[in-house]
Protein backbone atom coordinates (compact mmCIF):
# COMPACT_ATOMS: atom_id res chain seq x y z
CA UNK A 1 0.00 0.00 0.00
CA UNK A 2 1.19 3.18 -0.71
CA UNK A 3 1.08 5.92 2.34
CA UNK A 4 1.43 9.36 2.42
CA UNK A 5 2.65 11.46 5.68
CA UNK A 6 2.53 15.34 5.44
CA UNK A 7 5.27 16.40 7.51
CA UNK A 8 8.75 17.45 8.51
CA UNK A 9 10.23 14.80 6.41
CA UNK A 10 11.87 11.81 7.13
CA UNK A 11 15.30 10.77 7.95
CA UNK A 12 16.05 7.71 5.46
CA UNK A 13 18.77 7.36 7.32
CA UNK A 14 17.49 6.30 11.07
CA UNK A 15 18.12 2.83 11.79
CA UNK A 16 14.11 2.42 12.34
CA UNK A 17 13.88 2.83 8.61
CA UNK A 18 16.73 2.08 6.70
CA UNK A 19 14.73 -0.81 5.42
CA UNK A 20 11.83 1.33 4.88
CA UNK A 21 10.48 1.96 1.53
CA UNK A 22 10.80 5.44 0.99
CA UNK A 23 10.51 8.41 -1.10
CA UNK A 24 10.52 12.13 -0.85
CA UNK A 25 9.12 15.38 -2.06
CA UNK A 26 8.49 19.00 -0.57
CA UNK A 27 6.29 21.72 -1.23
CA UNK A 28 7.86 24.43 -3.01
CA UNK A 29 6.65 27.99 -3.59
CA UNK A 30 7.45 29.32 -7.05
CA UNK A 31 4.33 31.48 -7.11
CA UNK A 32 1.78 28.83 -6.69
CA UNK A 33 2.83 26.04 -4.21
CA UNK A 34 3.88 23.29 -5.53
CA UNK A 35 5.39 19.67 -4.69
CA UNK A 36 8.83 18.73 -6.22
CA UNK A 37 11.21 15.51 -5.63
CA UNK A 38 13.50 16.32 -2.61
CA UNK A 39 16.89 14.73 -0.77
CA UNK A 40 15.73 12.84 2.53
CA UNK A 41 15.85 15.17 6.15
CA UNK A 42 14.01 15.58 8.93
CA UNK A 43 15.64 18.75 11.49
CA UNK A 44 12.66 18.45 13.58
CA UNK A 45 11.98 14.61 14.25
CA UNK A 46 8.21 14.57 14.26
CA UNK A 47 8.26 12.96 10.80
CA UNK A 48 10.41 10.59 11.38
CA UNK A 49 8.43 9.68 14.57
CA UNK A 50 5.06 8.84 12.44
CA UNK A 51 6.89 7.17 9.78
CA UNK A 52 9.04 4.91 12.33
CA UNK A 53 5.07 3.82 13.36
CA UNK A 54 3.57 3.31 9.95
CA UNK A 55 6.57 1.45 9.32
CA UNK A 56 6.70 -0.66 12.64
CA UNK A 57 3.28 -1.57 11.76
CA UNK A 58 2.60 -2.18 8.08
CA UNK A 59 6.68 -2.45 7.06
CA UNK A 60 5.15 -3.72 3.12
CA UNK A 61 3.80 -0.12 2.93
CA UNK A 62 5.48 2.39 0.37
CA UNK A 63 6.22 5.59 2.04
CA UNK A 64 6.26 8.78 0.80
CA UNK A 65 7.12 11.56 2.82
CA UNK A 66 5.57 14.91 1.80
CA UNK A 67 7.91 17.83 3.27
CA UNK A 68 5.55 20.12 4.50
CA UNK A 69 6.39 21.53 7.94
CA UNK A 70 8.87 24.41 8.15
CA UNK A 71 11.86 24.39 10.87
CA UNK A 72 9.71 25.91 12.66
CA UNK A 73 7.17 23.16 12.13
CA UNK A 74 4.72 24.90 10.87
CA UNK A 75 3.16 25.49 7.23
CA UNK A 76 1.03 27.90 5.99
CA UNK A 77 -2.96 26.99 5.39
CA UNK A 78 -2.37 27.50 1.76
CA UNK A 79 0.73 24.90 1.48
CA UNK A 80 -1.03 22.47 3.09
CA UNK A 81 -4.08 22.53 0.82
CA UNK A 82 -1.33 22.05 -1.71
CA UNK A 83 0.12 19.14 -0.21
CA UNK A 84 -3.42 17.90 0.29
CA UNK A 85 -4.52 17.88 -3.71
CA UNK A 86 -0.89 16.41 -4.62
CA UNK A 87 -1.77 13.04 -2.53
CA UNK A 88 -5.17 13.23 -3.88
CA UNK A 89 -3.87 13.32 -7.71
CA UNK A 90 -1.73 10.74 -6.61
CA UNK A 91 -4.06 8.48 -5.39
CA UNK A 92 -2.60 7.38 -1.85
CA UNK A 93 -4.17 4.86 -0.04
CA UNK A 94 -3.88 6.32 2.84
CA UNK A 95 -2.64 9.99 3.86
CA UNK A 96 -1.16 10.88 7.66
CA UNK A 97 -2.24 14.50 9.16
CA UNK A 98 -0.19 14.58 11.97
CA UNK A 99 -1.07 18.03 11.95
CA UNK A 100 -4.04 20.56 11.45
CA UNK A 101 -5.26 24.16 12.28
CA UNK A 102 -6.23 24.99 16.05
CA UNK A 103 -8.70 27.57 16.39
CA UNK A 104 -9.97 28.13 20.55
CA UNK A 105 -13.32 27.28 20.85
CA UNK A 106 -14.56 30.05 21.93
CA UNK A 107 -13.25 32.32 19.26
CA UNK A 108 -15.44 33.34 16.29
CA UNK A 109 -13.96 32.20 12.95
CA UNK A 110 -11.74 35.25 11.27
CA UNK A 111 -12.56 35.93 7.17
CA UNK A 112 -9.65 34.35 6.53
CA UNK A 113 -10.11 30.94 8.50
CA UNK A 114 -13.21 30.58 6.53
CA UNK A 115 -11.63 30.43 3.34
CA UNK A 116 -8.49 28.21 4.55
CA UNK A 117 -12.11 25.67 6.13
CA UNK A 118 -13.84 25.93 2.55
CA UNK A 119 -10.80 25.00 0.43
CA UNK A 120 -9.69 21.99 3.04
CA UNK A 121 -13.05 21.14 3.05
CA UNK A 122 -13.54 20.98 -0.67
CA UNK A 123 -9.88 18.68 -1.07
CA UNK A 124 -10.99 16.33 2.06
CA UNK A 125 -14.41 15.64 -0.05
CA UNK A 126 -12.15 15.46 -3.44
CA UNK A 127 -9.88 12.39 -1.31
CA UNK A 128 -13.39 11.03 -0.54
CA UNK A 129 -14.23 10.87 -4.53
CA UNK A 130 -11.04 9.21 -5.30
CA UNK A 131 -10.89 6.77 -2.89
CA UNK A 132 -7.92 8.25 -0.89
CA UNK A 133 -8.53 7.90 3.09
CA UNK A 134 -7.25 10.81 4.97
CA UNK A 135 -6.33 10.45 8.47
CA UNK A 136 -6.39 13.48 10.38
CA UNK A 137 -4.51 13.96 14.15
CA UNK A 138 -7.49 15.68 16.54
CA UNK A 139 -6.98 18.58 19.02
CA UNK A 140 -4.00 17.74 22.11
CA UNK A 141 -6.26 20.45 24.16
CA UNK A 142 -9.96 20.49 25.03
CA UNK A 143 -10.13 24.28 24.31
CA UNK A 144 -9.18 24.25 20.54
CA UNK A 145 -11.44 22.41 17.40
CA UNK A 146 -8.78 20.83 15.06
CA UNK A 147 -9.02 21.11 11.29
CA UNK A 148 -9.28 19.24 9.23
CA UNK A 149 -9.75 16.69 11.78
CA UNK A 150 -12.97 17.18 12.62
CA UNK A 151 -13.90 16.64 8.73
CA UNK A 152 -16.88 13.68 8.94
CA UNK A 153 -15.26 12.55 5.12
CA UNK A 154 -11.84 11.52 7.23
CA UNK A 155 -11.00 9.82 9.89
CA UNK A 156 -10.35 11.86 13.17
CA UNK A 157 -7.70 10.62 15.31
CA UNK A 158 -7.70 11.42 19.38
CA UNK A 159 -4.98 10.03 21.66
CA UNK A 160 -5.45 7.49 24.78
CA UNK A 161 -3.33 6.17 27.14
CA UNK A 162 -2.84 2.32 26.18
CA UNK A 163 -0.50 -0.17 26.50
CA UNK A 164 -1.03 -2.38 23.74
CA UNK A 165 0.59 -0.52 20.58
CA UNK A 166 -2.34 -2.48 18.35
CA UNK A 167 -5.25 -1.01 20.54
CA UNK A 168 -7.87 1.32 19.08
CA UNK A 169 -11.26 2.16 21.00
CA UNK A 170 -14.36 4.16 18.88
CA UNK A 171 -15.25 7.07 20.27
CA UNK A 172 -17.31 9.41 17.98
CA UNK A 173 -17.08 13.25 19.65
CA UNK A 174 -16.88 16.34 17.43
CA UNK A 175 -13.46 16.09 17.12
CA UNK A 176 -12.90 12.33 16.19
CA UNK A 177 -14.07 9.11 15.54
CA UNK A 178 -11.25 6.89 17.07
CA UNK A 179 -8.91 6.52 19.91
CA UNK A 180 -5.06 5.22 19.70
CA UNK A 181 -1.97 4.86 21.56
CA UNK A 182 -0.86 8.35 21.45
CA UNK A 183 1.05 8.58 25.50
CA UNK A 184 4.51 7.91 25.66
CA UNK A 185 4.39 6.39 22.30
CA UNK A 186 7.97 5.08 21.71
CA UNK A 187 9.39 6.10 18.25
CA UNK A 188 12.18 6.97 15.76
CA UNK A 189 13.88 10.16 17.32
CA UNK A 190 16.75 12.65 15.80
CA UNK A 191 20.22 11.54 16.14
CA UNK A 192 19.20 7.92 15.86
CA UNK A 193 17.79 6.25 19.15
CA UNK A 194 14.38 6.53 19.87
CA UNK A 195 12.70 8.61 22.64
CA UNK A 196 8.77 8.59 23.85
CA UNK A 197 6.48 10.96 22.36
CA UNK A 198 3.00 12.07 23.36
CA UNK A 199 -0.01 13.67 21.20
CA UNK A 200 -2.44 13.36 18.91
CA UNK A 201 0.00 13.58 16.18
CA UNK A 202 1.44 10.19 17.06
CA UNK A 203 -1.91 8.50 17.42
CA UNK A 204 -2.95 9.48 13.70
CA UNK A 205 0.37 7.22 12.30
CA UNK A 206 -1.33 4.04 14.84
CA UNK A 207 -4.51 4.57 12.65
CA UNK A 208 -3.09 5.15 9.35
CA UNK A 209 -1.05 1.37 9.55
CA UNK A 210 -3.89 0.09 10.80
CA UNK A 211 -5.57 1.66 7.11
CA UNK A 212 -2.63 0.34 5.41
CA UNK A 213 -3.11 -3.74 6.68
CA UNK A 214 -7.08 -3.89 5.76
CA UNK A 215 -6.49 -1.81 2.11
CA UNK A 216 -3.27 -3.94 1.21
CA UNK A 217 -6.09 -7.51 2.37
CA UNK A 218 -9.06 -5.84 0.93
CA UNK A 219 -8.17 -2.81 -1.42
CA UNK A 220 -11.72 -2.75 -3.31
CA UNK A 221 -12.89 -1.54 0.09
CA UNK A 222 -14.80 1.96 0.03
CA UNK A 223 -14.08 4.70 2.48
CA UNK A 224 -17.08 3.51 4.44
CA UNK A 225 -16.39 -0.39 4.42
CA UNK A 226 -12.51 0.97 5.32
CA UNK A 227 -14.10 3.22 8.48
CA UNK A 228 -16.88 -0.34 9.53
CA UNK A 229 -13.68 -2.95 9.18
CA UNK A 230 -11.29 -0.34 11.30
CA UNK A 231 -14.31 0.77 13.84
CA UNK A 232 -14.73 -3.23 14.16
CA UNK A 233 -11.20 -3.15 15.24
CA UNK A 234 -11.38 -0.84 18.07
CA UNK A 235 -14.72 -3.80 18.84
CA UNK A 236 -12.17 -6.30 19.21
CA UNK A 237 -14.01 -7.74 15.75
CA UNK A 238 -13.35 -8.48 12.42
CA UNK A 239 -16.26 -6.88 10.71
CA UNK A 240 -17.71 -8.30 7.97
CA UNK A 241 -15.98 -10.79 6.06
CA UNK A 242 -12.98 -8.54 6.31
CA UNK A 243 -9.69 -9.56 8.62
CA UNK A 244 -6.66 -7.48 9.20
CA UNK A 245 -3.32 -8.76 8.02
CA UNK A 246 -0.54 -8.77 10.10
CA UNK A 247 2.94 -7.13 9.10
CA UNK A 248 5.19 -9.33 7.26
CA UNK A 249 8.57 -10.43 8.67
């Protein structure tokens, strides 16, 4: 199966992935944003981190990591619409948000957040079309709404404290539709070793393997049959007719 992560990168070279199937691109600006081939790198770690789960999960999976997160690790609303419609064109089979917009609750929406809502909105129903499953990381903070998490046409990720790094639990809120490990979460960090992380943004990667097992077993699966099999998951079932694969040696 062929994954997407919109990130910070990924560092081909950490021992968690040097076996790793990987490519890499990055947004570029040239006017219109753009996405353009790239050399590996990661300065922040965060990507890394998600792909080092995918990876420790569904290690068959193709990964392509889709440089979107500054230094700073942040990108602007408009570069990662762009990053958005490249996966789509692409056809993924399943893109990781370990990242999103946080506007406080109890703020009105500015002009400007409405058009940055409408145009995610639009691309999350466009991945819908085509078949592409988005996974989106929810809020870390009960005073913020998370976009474009809390999207109904993806698949909103929230974080829980469990042991088991399989576990998933449904729990459809506003903000998501699914709990997974996403507390102490051990994973790729820089400089090679690992260290334990903690957010929704590590939670989302649990989910997206997870996507990646039943679409590589089942791939005529829709979006909906996708969201039943992985909800009957979190049930401790198989769902109908449909049974996750484990990762290959």
């Amino acid at each position: 199966m062929r994954v997407a992560l919109i990130d910070s990168g990924v560092d081909a070279s950490h021992p968690a992935l040097r076996a790793a199937a990987l490519r890499h691109v990055a947004l570029v600006q040239r006017g219109a944003y753009g996405v353009a081939p790239c050399a590996p790198g990661d300065l922040s770690g965060h990507g890394t981190a998600c792909a080092g789960i995918v990876h420790r999960m569904a290690p068959a999976a193709e990964i392509t990591s889709v440089r979107a997160l500054g230094d700073d690790g942040r990108c602007s609303r408009d570069g990662l619409v762009a990053a958005l419609r490249f996966c789509v064109r692409e056809r993924f089979s399943v893109v990781n948000l370990s990242l999103g917009i946080d506007i406080p609750k109890n703020a009105p929406l500015r002009p400007g957040d409405y058009r940055s809502l409408v145009e995610l909105y639009e691309v999350a129903d466009a991945a819908y079309t085509a078949e592409v499953v988005l996974v989106a990381a929810g809020p870390n903070a009960a005073a913020f709404r998370t976009y474009p998490g809390r999207f109904k046409s993806l698949i909103g990720v929230g974080r829980g404290a469990f042991q088991d790094p399989e576990a998933l639990r449904s729990e459809l809120t506003l903000d998501h539709e699914i709990l997974a490990p996403g507390d102490d979460v051990l994973a790729p960090a820089p400089g090679g070793g690992e260290r334990r992380w903690t957010g929704t943004s590590f939670a989302a990667p649990h989910v997206t393997a997870h996507i990646a097992r039943i679409r590589a077993a089942w791939p005529e699966l829709s979006i909906e049959a996708v969201k039943a099999a992985l909800h009957g998951l979190a049930r401790g079932a198989r769902g109908e007719g449909v049974e996750e694969r484990g990762a290959p040696a």
